[in-house]
N, C-alpha and C. Protein backbone atom coordinates (compact mmCIF):
# COMPACT_ATOMS: atom_id res chain seq x y z
N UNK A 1 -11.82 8.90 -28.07
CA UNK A 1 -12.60 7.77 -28.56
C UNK A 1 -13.44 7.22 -27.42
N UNK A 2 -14.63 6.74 -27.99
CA UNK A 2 -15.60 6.80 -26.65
C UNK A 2 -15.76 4.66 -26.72
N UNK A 3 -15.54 4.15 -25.81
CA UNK A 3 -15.62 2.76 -26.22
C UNK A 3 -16.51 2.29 -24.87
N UNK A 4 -17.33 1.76 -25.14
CA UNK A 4 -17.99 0.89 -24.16
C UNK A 4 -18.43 1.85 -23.08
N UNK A 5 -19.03 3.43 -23.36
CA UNK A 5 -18.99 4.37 -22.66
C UNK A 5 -18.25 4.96 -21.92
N UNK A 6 -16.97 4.77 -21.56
CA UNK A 6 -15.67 5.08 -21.42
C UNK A 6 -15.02 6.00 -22.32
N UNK A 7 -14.84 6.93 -22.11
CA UNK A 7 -13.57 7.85 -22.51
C UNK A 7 -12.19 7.53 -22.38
N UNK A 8 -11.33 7.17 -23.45
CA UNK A 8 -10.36 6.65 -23.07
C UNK A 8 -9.35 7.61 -22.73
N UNK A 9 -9.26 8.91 -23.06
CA UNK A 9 -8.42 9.66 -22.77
C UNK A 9 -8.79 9.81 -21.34
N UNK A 10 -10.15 10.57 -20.69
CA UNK A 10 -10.14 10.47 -19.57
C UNK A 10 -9.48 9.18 -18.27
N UNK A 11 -9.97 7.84 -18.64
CA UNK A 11 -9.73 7.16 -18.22
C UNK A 11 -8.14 6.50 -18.36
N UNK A 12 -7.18 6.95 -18.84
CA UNK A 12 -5.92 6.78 -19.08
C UNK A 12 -5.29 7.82 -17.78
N UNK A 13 -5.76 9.21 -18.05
CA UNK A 13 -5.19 10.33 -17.19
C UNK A 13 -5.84 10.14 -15.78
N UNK A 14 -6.70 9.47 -15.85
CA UNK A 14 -7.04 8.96 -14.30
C UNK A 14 -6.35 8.15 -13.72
N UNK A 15 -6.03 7.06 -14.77
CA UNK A 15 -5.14 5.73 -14.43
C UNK A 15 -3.19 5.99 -13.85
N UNK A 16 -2.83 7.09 -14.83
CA UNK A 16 -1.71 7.49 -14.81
C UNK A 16 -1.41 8.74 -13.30
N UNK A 17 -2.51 8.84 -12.83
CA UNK A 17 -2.40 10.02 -11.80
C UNK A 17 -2.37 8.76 -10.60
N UNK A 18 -2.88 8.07 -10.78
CA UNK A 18 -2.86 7.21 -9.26
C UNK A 18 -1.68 6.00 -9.71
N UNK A 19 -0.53 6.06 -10.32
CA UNK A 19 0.27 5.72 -10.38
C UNK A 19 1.02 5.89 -9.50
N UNK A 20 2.42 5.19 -8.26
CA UNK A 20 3.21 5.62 -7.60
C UNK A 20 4.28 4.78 -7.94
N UNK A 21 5.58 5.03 -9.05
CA UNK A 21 6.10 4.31 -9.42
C UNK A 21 7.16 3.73 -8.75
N UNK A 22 7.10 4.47 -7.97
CA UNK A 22 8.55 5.05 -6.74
C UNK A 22 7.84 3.46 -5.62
N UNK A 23 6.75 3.48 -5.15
CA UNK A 23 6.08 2.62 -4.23
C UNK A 23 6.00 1.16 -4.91
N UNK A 24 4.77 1.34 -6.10
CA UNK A 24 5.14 0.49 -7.07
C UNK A 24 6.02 -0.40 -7.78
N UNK A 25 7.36 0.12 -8.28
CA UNK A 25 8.50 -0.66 -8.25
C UNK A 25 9.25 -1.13 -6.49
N UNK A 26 8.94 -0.48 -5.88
CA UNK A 26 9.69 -1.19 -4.16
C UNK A 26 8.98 -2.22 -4.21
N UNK A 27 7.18 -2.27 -3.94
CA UNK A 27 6.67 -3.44 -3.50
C UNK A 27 7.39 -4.88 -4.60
N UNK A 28 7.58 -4.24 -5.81
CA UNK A 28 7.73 -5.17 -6.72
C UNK A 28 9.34 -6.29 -6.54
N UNK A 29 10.58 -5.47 -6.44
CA UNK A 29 11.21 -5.54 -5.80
C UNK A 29 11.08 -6.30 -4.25
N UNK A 30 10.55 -5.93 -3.27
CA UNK A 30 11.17 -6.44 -2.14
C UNK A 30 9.95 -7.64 -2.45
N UNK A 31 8.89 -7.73 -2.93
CA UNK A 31 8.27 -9.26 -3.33
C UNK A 31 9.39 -10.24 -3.87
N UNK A 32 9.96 -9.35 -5.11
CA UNK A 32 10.93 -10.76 -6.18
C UNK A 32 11.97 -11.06 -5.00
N UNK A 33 12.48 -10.53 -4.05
CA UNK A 33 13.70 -10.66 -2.80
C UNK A 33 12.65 -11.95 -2.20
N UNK A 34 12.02 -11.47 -1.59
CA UNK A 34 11.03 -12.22 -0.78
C UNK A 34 10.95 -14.02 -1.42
N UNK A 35 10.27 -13.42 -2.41
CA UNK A 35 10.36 -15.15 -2.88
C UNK A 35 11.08 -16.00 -3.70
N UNK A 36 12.17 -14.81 -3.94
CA UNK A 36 14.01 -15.51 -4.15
C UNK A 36 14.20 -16.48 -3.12
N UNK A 37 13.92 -15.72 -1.85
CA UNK A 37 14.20 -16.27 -0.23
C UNK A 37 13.67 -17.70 -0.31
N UNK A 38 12.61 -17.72 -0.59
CA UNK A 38 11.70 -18.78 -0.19
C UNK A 38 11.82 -19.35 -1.24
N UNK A 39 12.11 -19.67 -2.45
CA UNK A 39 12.35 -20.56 -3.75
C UNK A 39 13.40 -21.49 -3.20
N UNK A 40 14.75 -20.54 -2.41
CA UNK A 40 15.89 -21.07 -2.40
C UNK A 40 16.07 -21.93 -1.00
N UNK A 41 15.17 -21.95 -0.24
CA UNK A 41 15.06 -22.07 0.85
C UNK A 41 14.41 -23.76 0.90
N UNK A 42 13.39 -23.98 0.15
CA UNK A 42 12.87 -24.58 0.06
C UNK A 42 13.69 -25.91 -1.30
N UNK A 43 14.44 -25.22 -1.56
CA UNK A 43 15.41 -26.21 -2.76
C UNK A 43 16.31 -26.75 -2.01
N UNK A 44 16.80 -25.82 -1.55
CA UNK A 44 17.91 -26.35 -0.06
C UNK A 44 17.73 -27.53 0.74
N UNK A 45 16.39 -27.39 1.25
CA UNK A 45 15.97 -28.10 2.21
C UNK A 45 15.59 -29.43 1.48
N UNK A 46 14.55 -29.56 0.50
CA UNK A 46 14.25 -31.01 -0.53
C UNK A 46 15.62 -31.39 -0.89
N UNK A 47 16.69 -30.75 -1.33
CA UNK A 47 18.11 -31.21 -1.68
C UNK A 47 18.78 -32.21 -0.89
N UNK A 48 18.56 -31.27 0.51
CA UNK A 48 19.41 -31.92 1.51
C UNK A 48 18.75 -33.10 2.03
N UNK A 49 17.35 -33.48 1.85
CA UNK A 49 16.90 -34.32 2.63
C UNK A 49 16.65 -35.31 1.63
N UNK A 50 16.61 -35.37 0.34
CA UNK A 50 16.34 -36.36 -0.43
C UNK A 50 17.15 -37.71 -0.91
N UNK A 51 16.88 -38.66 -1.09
CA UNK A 51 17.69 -39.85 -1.46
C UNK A 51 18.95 -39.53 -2.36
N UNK A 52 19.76 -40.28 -2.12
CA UNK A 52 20.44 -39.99 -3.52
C UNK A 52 20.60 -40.83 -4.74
N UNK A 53 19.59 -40.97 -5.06
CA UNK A 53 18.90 -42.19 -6.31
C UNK A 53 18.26 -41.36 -7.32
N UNK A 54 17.90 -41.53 -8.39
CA UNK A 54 17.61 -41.04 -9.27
C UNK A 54 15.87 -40.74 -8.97
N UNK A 55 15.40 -41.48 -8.13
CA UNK A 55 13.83 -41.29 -7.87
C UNK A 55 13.85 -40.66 -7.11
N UNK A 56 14.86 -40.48 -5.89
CA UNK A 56 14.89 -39.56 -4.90
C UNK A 56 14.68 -37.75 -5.20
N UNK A 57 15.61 -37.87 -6.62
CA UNK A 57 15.83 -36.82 -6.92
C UNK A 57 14.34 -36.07 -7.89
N UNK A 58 13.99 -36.73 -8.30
CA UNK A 58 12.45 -36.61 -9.07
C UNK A 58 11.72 -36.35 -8.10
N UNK A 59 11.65 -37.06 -7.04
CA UNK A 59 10.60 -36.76 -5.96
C UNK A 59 10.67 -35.36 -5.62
N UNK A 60 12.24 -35.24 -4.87
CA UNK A 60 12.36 -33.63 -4.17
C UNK A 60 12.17 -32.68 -5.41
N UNK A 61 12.17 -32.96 -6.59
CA UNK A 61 12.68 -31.58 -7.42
C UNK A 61 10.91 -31.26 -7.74
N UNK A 62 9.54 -32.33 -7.93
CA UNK A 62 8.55 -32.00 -8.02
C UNK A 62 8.33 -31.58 -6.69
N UNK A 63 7.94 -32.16 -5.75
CA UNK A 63 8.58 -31.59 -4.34
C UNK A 63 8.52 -29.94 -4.08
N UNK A 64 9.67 -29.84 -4.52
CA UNK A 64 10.08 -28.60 -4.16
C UNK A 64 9.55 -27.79 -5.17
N UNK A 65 9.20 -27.77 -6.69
CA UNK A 65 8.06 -27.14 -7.20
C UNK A 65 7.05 -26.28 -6.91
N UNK A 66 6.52 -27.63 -5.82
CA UNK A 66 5.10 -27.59 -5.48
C UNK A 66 4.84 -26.84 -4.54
N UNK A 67 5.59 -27.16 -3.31
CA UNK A 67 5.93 -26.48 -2.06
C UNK A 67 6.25 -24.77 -2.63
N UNK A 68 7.25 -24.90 -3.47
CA UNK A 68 7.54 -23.60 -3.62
C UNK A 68 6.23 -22.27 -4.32
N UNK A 69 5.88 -23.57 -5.36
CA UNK A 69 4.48 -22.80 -5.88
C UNK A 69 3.55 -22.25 -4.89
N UNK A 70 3.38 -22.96 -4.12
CA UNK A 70 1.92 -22.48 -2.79
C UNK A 70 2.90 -21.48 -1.97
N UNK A 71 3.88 -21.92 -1.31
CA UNK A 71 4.84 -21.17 -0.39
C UNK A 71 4.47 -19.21 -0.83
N UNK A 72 5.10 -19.09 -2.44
CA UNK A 72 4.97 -17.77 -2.58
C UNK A 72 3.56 -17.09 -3.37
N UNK A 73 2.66 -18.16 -3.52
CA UNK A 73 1.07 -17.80 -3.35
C UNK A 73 0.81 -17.09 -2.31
N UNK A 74 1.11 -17.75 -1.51
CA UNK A 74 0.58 -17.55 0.31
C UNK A 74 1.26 -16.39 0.72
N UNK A 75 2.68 -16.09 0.24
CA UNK A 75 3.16 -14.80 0.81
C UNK A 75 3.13 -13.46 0.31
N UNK A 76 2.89 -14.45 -1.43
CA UNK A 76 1.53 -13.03 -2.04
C UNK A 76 0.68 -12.51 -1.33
N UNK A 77 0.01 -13.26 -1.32
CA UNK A 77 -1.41 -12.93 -0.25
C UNK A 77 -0.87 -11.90 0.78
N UNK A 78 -0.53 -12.12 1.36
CA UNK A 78 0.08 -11.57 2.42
C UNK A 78 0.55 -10.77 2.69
N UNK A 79 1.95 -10.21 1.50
CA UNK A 79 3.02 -9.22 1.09
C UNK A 79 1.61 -8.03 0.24
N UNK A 80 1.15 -8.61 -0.49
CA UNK A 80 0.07 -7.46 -0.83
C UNK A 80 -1.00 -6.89 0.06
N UNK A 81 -1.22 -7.84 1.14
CA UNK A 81 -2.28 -7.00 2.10
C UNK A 81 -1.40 -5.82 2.74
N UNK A 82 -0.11 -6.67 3.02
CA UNK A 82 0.43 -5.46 4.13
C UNK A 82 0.56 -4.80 3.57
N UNK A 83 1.56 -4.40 2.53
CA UNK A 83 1.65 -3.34 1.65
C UNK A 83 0.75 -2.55 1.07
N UNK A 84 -0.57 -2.80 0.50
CA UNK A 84 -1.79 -2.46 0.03
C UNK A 84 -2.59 -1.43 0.89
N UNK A 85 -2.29 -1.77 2.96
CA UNK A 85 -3.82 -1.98 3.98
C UNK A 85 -2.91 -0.22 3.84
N UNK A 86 -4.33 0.55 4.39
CA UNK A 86 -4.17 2.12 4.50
C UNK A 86 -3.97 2.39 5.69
N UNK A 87 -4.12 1.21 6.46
CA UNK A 87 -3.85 1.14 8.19
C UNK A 87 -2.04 1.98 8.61
């Protein structure tokens, strides 16, 4: 079937040859380890340092959200260059 000038059969057996599932599932893997690390790391730390009041606890838990959200953005970034570079 020819769609949008594309061959889809061709373009499937192209897609499936530069597959490395073996590489592919590791990076995937030692990423979810990676920012297990840093989820828990960062809960730890807002835990331990926060009030122990009910606002205290609202604070650290958005807090630690937030921190955690950018934290494993950033080591995205990062974990995919190294892994990715042909260097």
């Amino acid at each position: 079937m020819l769609l949008i000038g594309v061959d889809s059969g061709n373009f499937w057996s192209i897609m499936q040859s530069r597959v490395d599932v073996w590489r592919d599932v590791g990076n995937g893997i030692v990423k979810s380890f990676v920012f297990g690390i840093i989820c828990t790391a960062v809960a730890l730390y807002q835990g331990y340092e926060t009030e122990a009041t009910p606002e205290g606890v609202a604070y650290a838990t958005t807090r630690t959200v937030v921190i955690s959200s950018l934290a494993v953005l950033g080591m995205d970034f990062v974990l995919t260059a190294l892994m990715f570079s042909t260097a």
